[in-house]
Each structure stands twice: as structure tokens, then as C-alpha cells.
N, C-alpha and C. Protein backbone atom coordinates (compact mmCIF):
# COMPACT_ATOMS: atom_id res chain seq x y z
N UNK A 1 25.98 -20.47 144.06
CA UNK A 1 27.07 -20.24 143.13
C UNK A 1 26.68 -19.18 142.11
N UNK A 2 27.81 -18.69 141.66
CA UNK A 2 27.50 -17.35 140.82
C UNK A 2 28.17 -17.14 139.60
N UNK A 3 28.39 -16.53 138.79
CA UNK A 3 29.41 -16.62 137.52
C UNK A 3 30.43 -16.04 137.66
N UNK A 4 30.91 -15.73 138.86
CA UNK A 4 31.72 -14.86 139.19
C UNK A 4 33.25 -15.19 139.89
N UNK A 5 34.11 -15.07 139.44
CA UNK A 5 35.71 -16.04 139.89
C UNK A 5 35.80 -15.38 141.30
N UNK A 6 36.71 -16.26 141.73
CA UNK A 6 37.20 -15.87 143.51
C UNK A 6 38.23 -15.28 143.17
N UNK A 7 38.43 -14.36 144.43
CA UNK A 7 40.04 -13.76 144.45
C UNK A 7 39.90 -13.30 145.74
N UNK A 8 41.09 -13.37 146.49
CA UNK A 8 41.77 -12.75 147.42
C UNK A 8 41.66 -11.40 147.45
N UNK A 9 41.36 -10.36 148.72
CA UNK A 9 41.70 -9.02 148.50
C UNK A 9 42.93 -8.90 148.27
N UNK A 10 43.11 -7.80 147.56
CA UNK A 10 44.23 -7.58 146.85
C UNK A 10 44.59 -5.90 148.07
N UNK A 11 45.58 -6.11 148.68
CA UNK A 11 45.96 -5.66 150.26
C UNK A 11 47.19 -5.14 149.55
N UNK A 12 46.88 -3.12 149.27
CA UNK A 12 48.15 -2.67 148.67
C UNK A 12 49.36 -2.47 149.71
N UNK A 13 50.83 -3.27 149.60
CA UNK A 13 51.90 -2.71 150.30
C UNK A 13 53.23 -2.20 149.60
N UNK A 14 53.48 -0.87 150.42
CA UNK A 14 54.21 -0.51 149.39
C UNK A 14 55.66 -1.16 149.59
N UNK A 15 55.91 -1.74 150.53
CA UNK A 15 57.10 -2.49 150.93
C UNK A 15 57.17 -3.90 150.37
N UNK A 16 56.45 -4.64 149.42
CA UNK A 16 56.32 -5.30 149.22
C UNK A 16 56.34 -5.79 147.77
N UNK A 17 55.07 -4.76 147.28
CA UNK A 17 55.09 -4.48 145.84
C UNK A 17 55.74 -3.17 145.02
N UNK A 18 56.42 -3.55 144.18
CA UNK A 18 56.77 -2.26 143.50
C UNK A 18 55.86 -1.69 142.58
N UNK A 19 56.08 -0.60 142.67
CA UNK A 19 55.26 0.30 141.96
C UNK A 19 55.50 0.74 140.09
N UNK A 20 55.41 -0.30 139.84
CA UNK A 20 55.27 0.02 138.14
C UNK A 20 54.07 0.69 137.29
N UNK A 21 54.51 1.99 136.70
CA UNK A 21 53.19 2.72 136.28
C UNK A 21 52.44 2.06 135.42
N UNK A 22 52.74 1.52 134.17
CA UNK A 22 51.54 0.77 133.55
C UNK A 22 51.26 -0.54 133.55
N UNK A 23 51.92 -0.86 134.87
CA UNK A 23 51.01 -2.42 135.24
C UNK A 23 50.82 -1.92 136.93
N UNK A 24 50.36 -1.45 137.02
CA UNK A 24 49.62 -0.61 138.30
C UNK A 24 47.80 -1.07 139.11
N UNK A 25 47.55 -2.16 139.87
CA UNK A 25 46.09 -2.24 139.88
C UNK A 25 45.57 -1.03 140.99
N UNK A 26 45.06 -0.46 140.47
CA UNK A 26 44.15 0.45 141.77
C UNK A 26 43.08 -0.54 141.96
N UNK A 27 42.24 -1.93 141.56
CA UNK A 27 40.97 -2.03 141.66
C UNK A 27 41.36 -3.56 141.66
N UNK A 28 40.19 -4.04 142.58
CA UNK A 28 40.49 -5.53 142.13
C UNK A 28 39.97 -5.89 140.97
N UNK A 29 39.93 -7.68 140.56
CA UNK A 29 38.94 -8.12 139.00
C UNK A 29 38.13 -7.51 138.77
N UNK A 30 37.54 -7.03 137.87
CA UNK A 30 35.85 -6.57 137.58
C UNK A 30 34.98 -7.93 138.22
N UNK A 31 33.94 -7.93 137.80
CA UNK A 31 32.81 -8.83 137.81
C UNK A 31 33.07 -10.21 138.67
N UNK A 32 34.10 -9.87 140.10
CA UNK A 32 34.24 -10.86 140.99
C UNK A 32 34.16 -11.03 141.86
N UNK A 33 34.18 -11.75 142.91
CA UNK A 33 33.74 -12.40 144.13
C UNK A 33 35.21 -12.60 144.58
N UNK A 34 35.34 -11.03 146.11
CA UNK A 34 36.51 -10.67 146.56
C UNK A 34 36.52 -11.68 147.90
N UNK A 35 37.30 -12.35 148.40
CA UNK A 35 37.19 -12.72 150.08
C UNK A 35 38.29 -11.66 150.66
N UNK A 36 37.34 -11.10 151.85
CA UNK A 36 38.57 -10.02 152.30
C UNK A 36 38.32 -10.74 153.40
N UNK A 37 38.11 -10.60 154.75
CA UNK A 37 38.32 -10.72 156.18
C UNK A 37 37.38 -11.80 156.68
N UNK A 38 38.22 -11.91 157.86
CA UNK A 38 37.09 -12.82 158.76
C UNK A 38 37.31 -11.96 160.48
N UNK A 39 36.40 -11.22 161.24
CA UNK A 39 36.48 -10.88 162.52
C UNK A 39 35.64 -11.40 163.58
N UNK A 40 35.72 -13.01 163.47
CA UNK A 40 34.98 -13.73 164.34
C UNK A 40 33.84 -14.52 163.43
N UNK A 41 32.88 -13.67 162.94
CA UNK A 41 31.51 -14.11 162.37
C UNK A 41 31.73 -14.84 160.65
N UNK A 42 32.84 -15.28 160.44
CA UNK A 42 33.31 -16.16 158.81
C UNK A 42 33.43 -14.75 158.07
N UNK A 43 33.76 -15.30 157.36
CA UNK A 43 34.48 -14.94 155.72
C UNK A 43 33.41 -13.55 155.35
N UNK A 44 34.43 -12.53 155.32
CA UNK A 44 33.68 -11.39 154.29
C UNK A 44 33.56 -11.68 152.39
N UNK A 45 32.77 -12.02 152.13
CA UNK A 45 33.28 -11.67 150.77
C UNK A 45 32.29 -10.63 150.24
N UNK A 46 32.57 -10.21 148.64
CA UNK A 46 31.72 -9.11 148.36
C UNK A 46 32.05 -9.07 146.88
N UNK A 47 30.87 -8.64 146.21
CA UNK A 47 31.67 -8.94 144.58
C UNK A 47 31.50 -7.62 143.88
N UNK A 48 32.90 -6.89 142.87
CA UNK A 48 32.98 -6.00 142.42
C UNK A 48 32.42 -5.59 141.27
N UNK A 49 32.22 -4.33 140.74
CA UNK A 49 31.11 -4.39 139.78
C UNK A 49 32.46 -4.08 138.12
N UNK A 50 31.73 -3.57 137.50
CA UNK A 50 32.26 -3.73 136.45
C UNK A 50 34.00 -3.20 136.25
N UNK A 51 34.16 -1.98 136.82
CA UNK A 51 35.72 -1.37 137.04
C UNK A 51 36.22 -2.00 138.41
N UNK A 52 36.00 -3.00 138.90
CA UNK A 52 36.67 -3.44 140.04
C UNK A 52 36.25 -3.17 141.36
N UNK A 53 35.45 -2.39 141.83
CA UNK A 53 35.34 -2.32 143.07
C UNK A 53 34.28 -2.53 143.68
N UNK A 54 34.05 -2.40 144.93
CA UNK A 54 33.09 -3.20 145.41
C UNK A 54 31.27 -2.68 144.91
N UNK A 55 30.55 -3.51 144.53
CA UNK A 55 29.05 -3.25 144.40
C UNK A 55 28.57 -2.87 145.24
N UNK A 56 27.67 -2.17 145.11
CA UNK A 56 27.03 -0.91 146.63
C UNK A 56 25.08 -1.24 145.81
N UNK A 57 24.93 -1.68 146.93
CA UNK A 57 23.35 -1.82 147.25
C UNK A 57 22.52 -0.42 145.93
N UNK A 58 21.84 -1.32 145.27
CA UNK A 58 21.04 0.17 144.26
C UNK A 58 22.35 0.41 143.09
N UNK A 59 23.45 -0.14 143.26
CA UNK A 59 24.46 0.62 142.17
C UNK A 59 24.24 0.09 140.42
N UNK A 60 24.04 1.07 140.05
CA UNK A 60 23.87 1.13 138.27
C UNK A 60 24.89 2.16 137.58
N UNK A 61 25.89 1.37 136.95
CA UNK A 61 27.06 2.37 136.42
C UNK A 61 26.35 2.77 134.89
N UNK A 62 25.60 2.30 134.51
CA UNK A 62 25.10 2.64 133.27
C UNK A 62 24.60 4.35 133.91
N UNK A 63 23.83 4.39 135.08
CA UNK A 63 22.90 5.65 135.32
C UNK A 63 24.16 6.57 136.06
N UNK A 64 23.65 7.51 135.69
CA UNK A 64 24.67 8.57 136.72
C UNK A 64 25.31 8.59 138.02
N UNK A 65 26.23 8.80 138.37
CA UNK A 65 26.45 8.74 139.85
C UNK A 65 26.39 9.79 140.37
N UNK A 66 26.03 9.60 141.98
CA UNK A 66 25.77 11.01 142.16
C UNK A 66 26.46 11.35 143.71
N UNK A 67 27.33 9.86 144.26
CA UNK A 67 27.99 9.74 145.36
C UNK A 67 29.16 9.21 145.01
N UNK A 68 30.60 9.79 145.23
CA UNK A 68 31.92 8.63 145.31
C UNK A 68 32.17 8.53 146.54
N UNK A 69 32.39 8.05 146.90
CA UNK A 69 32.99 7.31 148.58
C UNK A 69 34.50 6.81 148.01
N UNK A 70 35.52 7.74 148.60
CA UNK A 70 36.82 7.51 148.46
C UNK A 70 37.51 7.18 150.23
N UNK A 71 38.60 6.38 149.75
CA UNK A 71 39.35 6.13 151.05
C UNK A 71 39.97 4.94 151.07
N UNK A 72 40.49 4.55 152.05
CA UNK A 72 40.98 3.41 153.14
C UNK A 72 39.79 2.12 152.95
N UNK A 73 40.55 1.27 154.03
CA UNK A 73 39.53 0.32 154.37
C UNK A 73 38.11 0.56 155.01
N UNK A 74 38.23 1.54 155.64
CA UNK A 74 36.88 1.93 156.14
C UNK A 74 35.98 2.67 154.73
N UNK A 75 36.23 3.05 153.68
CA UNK A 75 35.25 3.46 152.97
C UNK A 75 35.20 2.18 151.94
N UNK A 76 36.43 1.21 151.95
CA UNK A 76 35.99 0.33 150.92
C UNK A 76 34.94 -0.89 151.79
N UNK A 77 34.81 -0.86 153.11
CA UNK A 77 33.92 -1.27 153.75
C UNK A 77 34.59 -2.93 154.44
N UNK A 78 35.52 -2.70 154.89
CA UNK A 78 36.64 -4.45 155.27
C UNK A 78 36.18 -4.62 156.46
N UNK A 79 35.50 -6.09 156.31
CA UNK A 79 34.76 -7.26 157.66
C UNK A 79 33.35 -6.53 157.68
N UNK A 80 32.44 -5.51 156.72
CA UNK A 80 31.59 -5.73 157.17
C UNK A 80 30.66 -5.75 155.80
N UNK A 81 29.09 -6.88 156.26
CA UNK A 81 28.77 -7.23 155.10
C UNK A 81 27.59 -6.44 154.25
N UNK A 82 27.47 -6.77 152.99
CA UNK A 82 26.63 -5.67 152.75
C UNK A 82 24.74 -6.08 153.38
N UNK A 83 24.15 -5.40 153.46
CA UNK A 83 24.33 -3.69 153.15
C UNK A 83 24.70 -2.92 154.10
N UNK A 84 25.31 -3.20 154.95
CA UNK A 84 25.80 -2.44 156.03
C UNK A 84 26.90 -1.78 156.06
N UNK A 85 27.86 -1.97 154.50
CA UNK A 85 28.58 -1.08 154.53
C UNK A 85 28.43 0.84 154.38
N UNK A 86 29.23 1.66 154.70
CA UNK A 86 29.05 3.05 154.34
C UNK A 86 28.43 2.75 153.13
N UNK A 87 28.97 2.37 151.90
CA UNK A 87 28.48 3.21 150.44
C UNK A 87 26.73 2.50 150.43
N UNK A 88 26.83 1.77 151.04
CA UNK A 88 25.47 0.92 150.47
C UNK A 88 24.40 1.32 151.68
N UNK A 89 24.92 1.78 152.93
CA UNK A 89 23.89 2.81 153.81
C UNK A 89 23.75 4.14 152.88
N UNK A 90 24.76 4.54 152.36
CA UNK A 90 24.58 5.58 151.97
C UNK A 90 23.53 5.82 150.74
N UNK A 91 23.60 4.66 149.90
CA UNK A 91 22.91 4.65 148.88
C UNK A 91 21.24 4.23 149.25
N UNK A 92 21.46 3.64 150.49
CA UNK A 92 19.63 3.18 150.79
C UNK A 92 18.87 4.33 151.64
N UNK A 93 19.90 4.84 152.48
CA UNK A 93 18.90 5.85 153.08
C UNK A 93 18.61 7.50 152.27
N UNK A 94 20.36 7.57 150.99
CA UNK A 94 19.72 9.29 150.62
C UNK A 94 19.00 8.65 149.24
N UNK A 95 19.24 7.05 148.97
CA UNK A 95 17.97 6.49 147.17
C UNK A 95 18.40 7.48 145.83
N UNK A 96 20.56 7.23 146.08
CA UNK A 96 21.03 7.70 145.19
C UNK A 96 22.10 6.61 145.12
N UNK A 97 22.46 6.76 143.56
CA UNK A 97 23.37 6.06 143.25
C UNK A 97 25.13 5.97 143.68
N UNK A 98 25.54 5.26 144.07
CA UNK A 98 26.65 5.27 144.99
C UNK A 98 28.21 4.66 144.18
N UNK A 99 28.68 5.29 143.83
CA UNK A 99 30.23 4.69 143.54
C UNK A 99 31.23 4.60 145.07
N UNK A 100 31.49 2.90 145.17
CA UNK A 100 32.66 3.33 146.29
C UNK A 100 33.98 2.91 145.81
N UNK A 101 34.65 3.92 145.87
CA UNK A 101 36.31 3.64 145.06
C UNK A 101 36.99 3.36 146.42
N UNK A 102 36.63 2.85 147.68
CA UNK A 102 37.67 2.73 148.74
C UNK A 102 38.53 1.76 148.56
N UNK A 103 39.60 1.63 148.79
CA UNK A 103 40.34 0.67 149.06
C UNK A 103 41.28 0.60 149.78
N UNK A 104 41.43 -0.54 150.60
CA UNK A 104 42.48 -0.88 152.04
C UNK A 104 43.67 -0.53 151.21
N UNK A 105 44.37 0.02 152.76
CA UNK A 105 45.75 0.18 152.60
C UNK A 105 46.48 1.49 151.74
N UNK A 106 45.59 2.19 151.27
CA UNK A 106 45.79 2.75 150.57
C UNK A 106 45.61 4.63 151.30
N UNK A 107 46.25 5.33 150.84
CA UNK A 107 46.65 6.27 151.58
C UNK A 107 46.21 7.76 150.35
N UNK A 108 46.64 9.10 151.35
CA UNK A 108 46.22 10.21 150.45
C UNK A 108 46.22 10.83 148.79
N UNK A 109 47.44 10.56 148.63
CA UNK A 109 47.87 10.27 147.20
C UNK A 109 47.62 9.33 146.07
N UNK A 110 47.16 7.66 146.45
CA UNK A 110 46.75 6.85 145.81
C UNK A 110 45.36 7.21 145.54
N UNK A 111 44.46 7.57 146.88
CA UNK A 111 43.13 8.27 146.68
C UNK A 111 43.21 8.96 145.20
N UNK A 112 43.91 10.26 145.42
CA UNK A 112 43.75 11.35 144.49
C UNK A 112 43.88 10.85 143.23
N UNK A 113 45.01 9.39 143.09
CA UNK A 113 45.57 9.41 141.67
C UNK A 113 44.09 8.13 141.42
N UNK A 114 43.17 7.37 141.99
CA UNK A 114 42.28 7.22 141.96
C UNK A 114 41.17 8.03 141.43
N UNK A 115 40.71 8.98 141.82
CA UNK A 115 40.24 9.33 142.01
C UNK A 115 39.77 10.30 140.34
N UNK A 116 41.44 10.85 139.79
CA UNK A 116 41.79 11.26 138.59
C UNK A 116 41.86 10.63 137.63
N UNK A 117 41.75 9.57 137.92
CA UNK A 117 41.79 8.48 136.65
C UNK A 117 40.58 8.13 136.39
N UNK A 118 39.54 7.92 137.28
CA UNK A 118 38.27 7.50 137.68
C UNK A 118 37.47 8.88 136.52
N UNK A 119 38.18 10.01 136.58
CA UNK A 119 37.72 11.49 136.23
C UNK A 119 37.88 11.33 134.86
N UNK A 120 39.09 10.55 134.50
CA UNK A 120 39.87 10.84 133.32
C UNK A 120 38.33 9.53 132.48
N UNK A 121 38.08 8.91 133.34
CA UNK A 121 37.03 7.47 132.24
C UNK A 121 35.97 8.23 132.47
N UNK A 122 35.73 8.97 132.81
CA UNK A 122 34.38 9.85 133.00
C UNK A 122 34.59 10.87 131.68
N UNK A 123 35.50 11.60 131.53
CA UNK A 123 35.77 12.27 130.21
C UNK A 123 35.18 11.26 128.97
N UNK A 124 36.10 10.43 128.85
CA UNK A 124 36.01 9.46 127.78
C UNK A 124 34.64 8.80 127.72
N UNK A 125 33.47 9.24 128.52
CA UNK A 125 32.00 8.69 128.59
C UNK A 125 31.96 7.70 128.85
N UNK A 126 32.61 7.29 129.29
CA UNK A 126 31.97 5.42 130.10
C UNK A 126 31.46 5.79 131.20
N UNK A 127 31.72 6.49 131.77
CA UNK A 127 30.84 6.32 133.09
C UNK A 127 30.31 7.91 133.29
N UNK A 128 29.39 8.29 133.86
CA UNK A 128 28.53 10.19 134.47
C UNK A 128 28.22 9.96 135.77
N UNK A 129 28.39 11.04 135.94
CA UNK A 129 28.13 11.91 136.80
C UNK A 129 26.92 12.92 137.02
N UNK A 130 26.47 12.32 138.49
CA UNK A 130 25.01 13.75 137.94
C UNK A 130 25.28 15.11 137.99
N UNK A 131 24.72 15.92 137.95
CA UNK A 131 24.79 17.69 137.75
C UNK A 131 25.51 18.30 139.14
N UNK A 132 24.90 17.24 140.24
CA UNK A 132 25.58 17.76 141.73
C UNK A 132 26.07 16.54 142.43
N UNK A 133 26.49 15.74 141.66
CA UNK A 133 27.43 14.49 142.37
C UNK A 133 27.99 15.02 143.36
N UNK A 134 28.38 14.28 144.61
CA UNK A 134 29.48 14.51 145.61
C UNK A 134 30.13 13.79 145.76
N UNK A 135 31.32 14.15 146.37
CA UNK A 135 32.08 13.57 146.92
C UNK A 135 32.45 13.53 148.66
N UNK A 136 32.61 12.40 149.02
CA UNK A 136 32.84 11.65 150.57
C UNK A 136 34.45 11.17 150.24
N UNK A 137 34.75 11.94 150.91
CA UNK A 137 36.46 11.26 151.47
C UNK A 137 36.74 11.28 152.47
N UNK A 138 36.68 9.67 152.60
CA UNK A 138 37.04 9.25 154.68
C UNK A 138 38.59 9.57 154.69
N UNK A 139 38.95 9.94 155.55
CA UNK A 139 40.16 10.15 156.47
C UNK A 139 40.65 9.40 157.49
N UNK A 140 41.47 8.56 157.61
CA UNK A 140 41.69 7.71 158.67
C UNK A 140 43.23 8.40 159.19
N UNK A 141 43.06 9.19 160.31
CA UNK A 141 44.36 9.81 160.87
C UNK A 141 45.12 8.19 161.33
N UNK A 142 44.70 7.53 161.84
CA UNK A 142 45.50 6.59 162.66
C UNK A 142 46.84 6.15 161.41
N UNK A 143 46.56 6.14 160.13
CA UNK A 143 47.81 5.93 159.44
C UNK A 143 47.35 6.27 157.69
N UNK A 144 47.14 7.46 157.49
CA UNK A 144 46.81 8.46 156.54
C UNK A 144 48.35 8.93 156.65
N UNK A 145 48.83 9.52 157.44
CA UNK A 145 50.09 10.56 157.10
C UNK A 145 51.09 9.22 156.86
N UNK A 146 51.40 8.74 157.46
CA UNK A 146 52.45 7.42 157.20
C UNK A 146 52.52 6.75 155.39
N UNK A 147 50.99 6.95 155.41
CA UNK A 147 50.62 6.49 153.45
C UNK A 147 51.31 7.23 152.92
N UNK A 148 50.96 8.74 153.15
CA UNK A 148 51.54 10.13 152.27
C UNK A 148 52.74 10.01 152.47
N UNK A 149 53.26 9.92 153.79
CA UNK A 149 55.12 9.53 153.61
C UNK A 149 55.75 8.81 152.42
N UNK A 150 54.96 7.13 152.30
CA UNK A 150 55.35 6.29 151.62
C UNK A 150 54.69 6.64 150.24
N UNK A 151 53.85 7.29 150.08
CA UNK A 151 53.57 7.46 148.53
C UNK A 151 54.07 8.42 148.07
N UNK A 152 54.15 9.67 148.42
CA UNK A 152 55.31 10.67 147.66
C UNK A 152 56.67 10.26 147.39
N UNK A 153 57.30 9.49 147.44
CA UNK A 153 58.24 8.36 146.79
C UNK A 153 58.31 7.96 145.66
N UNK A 154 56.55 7.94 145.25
CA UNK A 154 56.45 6.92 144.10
C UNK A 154 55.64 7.59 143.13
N UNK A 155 54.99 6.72 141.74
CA UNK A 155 54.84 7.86 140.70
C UNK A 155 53.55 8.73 141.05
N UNK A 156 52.81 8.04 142.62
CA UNK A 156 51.21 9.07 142.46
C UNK A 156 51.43 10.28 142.40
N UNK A 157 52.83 11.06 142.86
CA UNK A 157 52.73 12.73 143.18
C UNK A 157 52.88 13.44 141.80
N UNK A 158 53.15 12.66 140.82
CA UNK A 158 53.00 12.87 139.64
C UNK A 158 51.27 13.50 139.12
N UNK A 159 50.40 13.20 140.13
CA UNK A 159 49.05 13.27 139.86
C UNK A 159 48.79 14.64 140.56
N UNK A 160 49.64 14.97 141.48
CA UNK A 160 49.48 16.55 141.48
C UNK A 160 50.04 17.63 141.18
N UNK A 161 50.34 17.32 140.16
CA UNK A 161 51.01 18.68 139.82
C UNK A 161 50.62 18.75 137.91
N UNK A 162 49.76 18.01 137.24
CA UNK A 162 49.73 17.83 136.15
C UNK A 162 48.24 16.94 135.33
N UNK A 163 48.05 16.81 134.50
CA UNK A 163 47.08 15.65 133.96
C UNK A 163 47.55 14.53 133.67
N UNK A 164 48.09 14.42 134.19
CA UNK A 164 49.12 12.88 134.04
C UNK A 164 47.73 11.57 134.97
N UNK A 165 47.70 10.83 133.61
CA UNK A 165 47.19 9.92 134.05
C UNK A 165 47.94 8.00 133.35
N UNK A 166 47.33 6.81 133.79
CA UNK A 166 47.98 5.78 132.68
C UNK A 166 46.49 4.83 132.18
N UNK A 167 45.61 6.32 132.20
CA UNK A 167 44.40 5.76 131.19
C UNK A 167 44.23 4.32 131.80
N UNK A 168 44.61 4.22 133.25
CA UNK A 168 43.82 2.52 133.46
C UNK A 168 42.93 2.17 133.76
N UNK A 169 41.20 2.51 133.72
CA UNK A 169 40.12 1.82 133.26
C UNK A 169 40.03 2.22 131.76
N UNK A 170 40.73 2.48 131.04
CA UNK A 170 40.76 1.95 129.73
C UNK A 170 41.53 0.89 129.72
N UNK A 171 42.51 0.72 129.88
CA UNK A 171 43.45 -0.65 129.56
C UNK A 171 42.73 -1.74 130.60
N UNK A 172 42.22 -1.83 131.54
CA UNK A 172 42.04 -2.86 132.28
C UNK A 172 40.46 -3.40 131.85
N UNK A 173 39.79 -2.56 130.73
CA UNK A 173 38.71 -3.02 130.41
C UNK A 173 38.40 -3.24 128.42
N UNK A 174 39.55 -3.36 128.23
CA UNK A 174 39.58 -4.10 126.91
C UNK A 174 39.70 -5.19 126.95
């Protein structure tokens, strides 16, 4: 047992949920213990670090980052356990610090407006970046364009064309 609350993955649909800009989650709880899948071998779970997303093997948000891993379910790492996910191979074999912002269900535009907001709490110094951070953005063709269909609809396309952000790892961490 751990100090850490349970929750359900939180499985974005856009047919389902509406899209309200400032009650908007890109991330699950901070500091919790997610159950996402089961593909035969029991229960995935995995617990998120301080802005919500999943903890990656070696990860210290206090120290610089110097990897984001953006995407889908395949970069947020769904049914498989750590350390065997991407961000946390990634972080043991190059013995750099790893941010993974992936999350299921989620498509080209949510990425980006992710991704900008993530940029926008990096301004405001909560979180760095090292001198040559990179960036990894998985691509999942099998239903990437179908996302972009359904999200240019809604307020993410707002995130390209402007600095428009709704400052939410500030509000979700007061």
C-alpha cells in the first residue's frame, strides 16, 4: 500500500465528454495510482507524478528534462508495465531524464495544446528544460487523422494560431 488514491484511466472521448475550456483535464490526479488495462496478464496500474502523468523510471521534475515523449496510448505506455514502457526504456538506456506527456485517446491537436501549456509552466519556472532537451512525438496513423477531424471542432485549434493557453498546470496545482 502506498499514499497514493486510485483512479480509473481517465479515456478522453470526444463524443462523450464535452469540451469546456477551463474545466478541461489533459492529465490524470497528480500523485496517483492510475488502473488502466488488463491484456490477459491482470491489471496495469501505474502512478502519476506530480502534474499528472505517468512516472518514468529515473524521473525528477525538480532536475531538468531533457526528453518529452508526446502522443497516444502508445507513448503514454497502455497494458504495459513499467519499466518497460517507451519513456522509462528511454530514460534507462540514454540515463536522461524523461517527461512522458502521452495520453490515450488523444489525437494531433490535443498533443500540441498539451504540449503548449506544458511550455507555458515551463515559462512560469516550475518545471526546465535542459539546453538540448528533445522532443519524441509518436504518431499512430491507424487513428491520428480521425482525432484531427474531431478536434478541430473544438477549442484546441485555438492553440495554433496564437498564445492562447488556460494556464492549467497552474490551476490544477494550487
Amino acid at each position: 500500500n502506498n499514499q497514493f488514491d486510485t483512479y480509473p484511466n481517465y479515456f478522453f472521448d470526444y463524443q462523450v465528454h464535452p469540451l469546456i475550456e477551463n474545466k478541461f483535464w489533459f492529465s490524470n490526479p497528480s500523485n496517483s495510482t492510475i488502473v488502466y488495462c488488463n491484456e490477459g496478464s491482470g491489471l496495469l496500474e501505474y502512478e502519476t507524478n506530480n502534474i499528472g502523468f505517468r512516472k518514468v523510471e529515473n524521473q525528477d521534475l525538480k532536475e531538468p528534462i531533457d526528453i518529452i515523449l508526446l502522443g497516444d496510448s502508445y507513448a503514454e505506455g497502455a497494458c504495459v508495465n513499467n519499466p518497460f514502457d517507451t519513456s522509462s526504456q528511454l530514460s534507462i538506456i540514454r540515463k536522461e531524464n524523461v517527461l512522458n506527456l502521452g495520453k490515450g485517446g488523444s489525437g494531433p491537436l490535443y498533443q500540441l495544446a498539451l504540449l503548449k501549456e506544458i511550455l507555458k509552466y515551463k515559462k512560469d519556472k516550475n518545471i526546465s528544460f535542459s539546453k538540448d532537451a528533445k522532443l519524441v512525438w509518436l504518431i499512430f496513423t491507424g487513428n491520428d487523422l480521425q482525432n484531427l477531424a474531431e478536434e478541430k471542432n473544438h477549442f484546441f485549434r485555438k492553440y495554433l494560431f496564437s498564445n492562447y493557453s488556460i494556464d492549467y498546470f497552474e490551476n490544477i496545482l494550487l
